[in-house]
C-alpha atoms as a PDB file:
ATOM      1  CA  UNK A   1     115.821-140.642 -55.233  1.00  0.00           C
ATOM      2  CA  UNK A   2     117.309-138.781 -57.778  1.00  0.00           C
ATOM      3  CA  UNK A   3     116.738-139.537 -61.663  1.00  0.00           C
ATOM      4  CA  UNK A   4     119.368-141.820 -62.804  1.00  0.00           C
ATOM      5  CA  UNK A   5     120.764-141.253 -66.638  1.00  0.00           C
ATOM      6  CA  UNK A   6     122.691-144.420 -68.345  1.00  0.00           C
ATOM      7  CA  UNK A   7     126.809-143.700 -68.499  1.00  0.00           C
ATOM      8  CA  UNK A   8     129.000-145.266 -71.128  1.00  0.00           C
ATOM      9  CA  UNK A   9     132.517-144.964 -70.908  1.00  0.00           C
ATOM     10  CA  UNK A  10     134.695-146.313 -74.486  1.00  0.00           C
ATOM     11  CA  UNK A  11     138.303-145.787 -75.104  1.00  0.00           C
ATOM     12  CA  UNK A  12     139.839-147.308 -77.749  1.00  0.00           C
ATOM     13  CA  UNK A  13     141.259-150.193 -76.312  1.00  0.00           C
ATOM     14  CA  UNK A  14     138.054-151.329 -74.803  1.00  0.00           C
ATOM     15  CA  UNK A  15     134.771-150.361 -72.974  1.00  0.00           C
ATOM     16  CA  UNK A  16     135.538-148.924 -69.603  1.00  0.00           C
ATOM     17  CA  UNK A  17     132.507-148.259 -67.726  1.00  0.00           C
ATOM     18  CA  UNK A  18     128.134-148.969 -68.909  1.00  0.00           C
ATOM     19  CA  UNK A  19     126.757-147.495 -65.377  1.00  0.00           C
ATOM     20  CA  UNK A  20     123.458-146.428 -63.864  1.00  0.00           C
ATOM     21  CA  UNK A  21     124.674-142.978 -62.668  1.00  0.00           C
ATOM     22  CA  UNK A  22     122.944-139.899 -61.334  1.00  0.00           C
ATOM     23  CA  UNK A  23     125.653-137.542 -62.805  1.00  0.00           C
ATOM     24  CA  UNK A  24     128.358-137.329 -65.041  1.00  0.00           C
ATOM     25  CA  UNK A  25     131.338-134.700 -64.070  1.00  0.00           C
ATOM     26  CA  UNK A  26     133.390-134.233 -67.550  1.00  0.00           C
ATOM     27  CA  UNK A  27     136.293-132.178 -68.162  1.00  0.00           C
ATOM     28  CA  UNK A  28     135.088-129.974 -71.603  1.00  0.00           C
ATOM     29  CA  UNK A  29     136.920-128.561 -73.723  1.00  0.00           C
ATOM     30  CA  UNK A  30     135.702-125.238 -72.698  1.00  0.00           C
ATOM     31  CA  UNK A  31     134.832-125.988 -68.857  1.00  0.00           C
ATOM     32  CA  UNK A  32     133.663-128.187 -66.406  1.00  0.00           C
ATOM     33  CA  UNK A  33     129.787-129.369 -66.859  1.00  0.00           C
ATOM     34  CA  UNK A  34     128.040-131.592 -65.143  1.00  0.00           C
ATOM     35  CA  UNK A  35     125.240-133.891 -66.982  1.00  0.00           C
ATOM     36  CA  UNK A  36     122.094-135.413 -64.962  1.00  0.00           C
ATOM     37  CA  UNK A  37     119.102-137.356 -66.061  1.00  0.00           C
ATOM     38  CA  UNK A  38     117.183-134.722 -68.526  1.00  0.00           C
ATOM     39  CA  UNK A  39     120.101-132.890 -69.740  1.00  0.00           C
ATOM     40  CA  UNK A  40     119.687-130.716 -72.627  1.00  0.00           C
ATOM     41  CA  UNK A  41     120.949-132.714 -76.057  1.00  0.00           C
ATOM     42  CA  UNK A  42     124.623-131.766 -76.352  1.00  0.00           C
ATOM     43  CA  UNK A  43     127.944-133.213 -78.218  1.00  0.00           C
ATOM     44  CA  UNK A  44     131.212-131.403 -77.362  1.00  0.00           C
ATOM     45  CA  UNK A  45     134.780-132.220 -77.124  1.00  0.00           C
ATOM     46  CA  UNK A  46     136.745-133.179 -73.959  1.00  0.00           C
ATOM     47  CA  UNK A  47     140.398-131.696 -72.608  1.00  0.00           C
ATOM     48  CA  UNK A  48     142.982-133.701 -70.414  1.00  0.00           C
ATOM     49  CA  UNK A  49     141.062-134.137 -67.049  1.00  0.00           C
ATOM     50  CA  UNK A  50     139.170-136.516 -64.536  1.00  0.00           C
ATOM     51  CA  UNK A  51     136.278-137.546 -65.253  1.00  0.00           C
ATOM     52  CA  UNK A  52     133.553-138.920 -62.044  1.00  0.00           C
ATOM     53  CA  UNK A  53     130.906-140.606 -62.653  1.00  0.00           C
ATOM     54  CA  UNK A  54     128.213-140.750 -59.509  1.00  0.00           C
ATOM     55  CA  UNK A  55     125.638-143.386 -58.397  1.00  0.00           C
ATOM     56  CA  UNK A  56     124.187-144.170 -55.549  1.00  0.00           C
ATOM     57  CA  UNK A  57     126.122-143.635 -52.873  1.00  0.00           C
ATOM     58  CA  UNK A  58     129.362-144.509 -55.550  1.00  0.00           C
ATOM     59  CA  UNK A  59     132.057-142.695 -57.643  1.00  0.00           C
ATOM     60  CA  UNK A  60     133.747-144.198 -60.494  1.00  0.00           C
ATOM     61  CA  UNK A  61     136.717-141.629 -61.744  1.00  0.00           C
ATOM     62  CA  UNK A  62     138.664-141.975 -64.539  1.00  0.00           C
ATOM     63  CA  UNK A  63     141.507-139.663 -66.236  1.00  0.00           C
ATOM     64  CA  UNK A  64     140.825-138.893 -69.937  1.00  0.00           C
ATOM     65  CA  UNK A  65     143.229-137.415 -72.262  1.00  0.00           C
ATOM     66  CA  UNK A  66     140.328-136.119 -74.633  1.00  0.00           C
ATOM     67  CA  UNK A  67     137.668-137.493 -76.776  1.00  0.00           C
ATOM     68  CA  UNK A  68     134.169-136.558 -77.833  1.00  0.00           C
ATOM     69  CA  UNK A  69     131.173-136.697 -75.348  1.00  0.00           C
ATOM     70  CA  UNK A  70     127.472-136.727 -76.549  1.00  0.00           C
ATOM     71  CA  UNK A  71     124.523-136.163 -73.807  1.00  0.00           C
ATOM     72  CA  UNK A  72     120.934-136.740 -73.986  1.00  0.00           C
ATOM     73  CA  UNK A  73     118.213-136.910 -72.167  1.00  0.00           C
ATOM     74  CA  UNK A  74     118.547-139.898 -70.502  1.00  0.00           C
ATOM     75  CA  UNK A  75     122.369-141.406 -71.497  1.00  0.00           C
ATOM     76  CA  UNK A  76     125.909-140.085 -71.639  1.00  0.00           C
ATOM     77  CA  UNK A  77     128.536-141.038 -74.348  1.00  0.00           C
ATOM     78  CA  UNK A  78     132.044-140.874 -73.646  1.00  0.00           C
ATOM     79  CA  UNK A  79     134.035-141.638 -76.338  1.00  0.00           C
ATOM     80  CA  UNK A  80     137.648-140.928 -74.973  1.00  0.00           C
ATOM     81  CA  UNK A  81     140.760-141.080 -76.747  1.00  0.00           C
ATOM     82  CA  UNK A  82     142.136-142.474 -73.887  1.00  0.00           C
ATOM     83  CA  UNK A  83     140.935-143.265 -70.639  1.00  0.00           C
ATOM     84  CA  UNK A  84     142.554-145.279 -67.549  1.00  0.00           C
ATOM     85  CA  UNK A  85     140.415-145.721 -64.273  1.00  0.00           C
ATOM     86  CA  UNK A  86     141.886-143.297 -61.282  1.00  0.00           C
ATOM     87  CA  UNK A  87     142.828-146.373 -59.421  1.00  0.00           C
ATOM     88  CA  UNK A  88     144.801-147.718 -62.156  1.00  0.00           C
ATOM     89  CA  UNK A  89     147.129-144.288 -62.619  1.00  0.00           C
ATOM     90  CA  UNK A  90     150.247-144.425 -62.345  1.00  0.00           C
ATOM     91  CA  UNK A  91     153.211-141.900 -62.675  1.00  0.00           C
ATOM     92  CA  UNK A  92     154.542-143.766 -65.450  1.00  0.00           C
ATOM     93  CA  UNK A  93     151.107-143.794 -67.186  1.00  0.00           C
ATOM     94  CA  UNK A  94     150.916-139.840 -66.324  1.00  0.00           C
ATOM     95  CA  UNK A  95     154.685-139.249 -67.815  1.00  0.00           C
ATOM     96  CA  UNK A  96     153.531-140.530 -71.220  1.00  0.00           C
ATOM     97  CA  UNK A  97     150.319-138.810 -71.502  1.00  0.00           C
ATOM     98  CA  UNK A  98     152.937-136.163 -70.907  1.00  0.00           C
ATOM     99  CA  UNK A  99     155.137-137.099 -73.896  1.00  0.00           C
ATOM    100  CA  UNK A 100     152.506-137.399 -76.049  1.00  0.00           C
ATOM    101  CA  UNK A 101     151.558-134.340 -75.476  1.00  0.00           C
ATOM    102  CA  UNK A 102     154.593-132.609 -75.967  1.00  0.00           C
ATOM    103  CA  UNK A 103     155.638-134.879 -79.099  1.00  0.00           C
ATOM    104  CA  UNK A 104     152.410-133.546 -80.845  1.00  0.00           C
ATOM    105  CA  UNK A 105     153.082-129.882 -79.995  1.00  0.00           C
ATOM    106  CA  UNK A 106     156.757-130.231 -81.341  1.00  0.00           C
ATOM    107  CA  UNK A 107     155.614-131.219 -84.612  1.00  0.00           C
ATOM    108  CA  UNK A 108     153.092-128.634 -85.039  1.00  0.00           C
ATOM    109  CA  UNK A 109     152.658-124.623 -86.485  1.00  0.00           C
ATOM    110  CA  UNK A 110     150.384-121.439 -86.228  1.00  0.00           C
ATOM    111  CA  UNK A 111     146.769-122.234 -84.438  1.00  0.00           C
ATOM    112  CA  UNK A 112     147.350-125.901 -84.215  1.00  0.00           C
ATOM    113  CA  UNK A 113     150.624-125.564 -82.149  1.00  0.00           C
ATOM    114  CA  UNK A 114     148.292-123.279 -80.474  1.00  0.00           C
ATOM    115  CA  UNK A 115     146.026-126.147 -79.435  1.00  0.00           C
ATOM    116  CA  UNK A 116     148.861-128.493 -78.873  1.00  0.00           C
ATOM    117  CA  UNK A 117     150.383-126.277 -76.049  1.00  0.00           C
ATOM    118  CA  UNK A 118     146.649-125.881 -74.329  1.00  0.00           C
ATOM    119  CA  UNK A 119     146.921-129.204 -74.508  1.00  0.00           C
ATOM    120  CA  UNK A 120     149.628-130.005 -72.850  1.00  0.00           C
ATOM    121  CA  UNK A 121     149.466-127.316 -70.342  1.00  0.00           C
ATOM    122  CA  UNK A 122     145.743-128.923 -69.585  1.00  0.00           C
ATOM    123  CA  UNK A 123     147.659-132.718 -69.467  1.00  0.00           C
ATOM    124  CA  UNK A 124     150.296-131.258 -66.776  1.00  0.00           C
ATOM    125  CA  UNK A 125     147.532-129.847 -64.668  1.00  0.00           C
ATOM    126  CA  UNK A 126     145.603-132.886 -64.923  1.00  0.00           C
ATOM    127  CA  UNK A 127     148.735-134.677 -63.750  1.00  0.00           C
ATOM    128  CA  UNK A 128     149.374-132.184 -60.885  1.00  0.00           C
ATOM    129  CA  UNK A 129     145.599-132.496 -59.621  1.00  0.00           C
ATOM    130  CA  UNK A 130     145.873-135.816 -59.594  1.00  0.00           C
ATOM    131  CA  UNK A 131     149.033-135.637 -56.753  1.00  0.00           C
ATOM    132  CA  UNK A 132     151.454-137.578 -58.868  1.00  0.00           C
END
C-alpha cells in the first residue's frame, strides 16, 4: 500500500476536508504538482483550479479560487481563499467567482492588473473544465 500523507483542507468559512490521502493534486500558481507522503518541504501559492485529493480507492475534489498551500513530509496544508466541494458547484457559484474576478481586475493598474487578468483568465478556464 502506498504511504499515506495527512490532507487539510481550510477556507475561510470553515474546515473543508482533514483526510488520510495518498496524494494531493493542487492547482499552483505556476503549474500543476502533485504531493505524496515524503514530499520535499514546500509553501507556494495556488491559482483558480480543482483541487483532488486521493485515498484509497477515493477522490475528494474541490474548486479553489486561490490560497496558500504548505507541504511536508508527511501533511498537506491548504489554506484556500475559497474553496467549495466539486459536488456542491454550481453555475451560479462559478458566475461569481467570475465577478470577483473581473471586479478586482477593473480596479487595478500596471503589474497588478497584470495578475488580475491571469487571474481571471485562470477562473474562466477553471469554470470551462469544470463543464458548466
Amino acid at each position: 500500500m502506498a504511504d499515506m500523507m495527512q490532507f487539510e483542507l481550510v477556507s475561510p468559512e470553515r474546515m473543508l476536508a482533514s483526510l488520510e490521502v495518498t496524494e494531493v493534486e493542487i492547482p499552483g500558481a505556476e503549474g500543476d504538482f502533485t504531493a505524496m507522503a515524503d514530499h520535499a518541504a514546500l509553501v507556494t501559492t495556488m491559482r483558480p483550479g480543482l483541487l483532488k485529493a486521493k485515498g484509497a480507492g477515493d477522490v475528494a475534489e474541490f474548486v479553489v479560487t486561490g490560497g496558500f498551500v504548505e507541504v511536508s513530509g508527511k501533511t498537506a496544508s491548504v489554506l484556500a481563499e475559497t474553496a467549495v466541494p466539486r459536488a456542491e458547484m454550481t453555475r451560479e457559484l462559478a458566475d461569481e467567482m467570475i465577478a470577483t474576478a473581473q471586479a478586482t481586475a477593473e480596479g487595478v493598474t500596471g503589474h497588478a492588473r497584470d495578475a488580475a487578468e491571469k487571474r481571471l483568465a485562470d477562473t474562466k478556464a477553471m469554470v470551462a473544465q469544470l463543464g458548466l
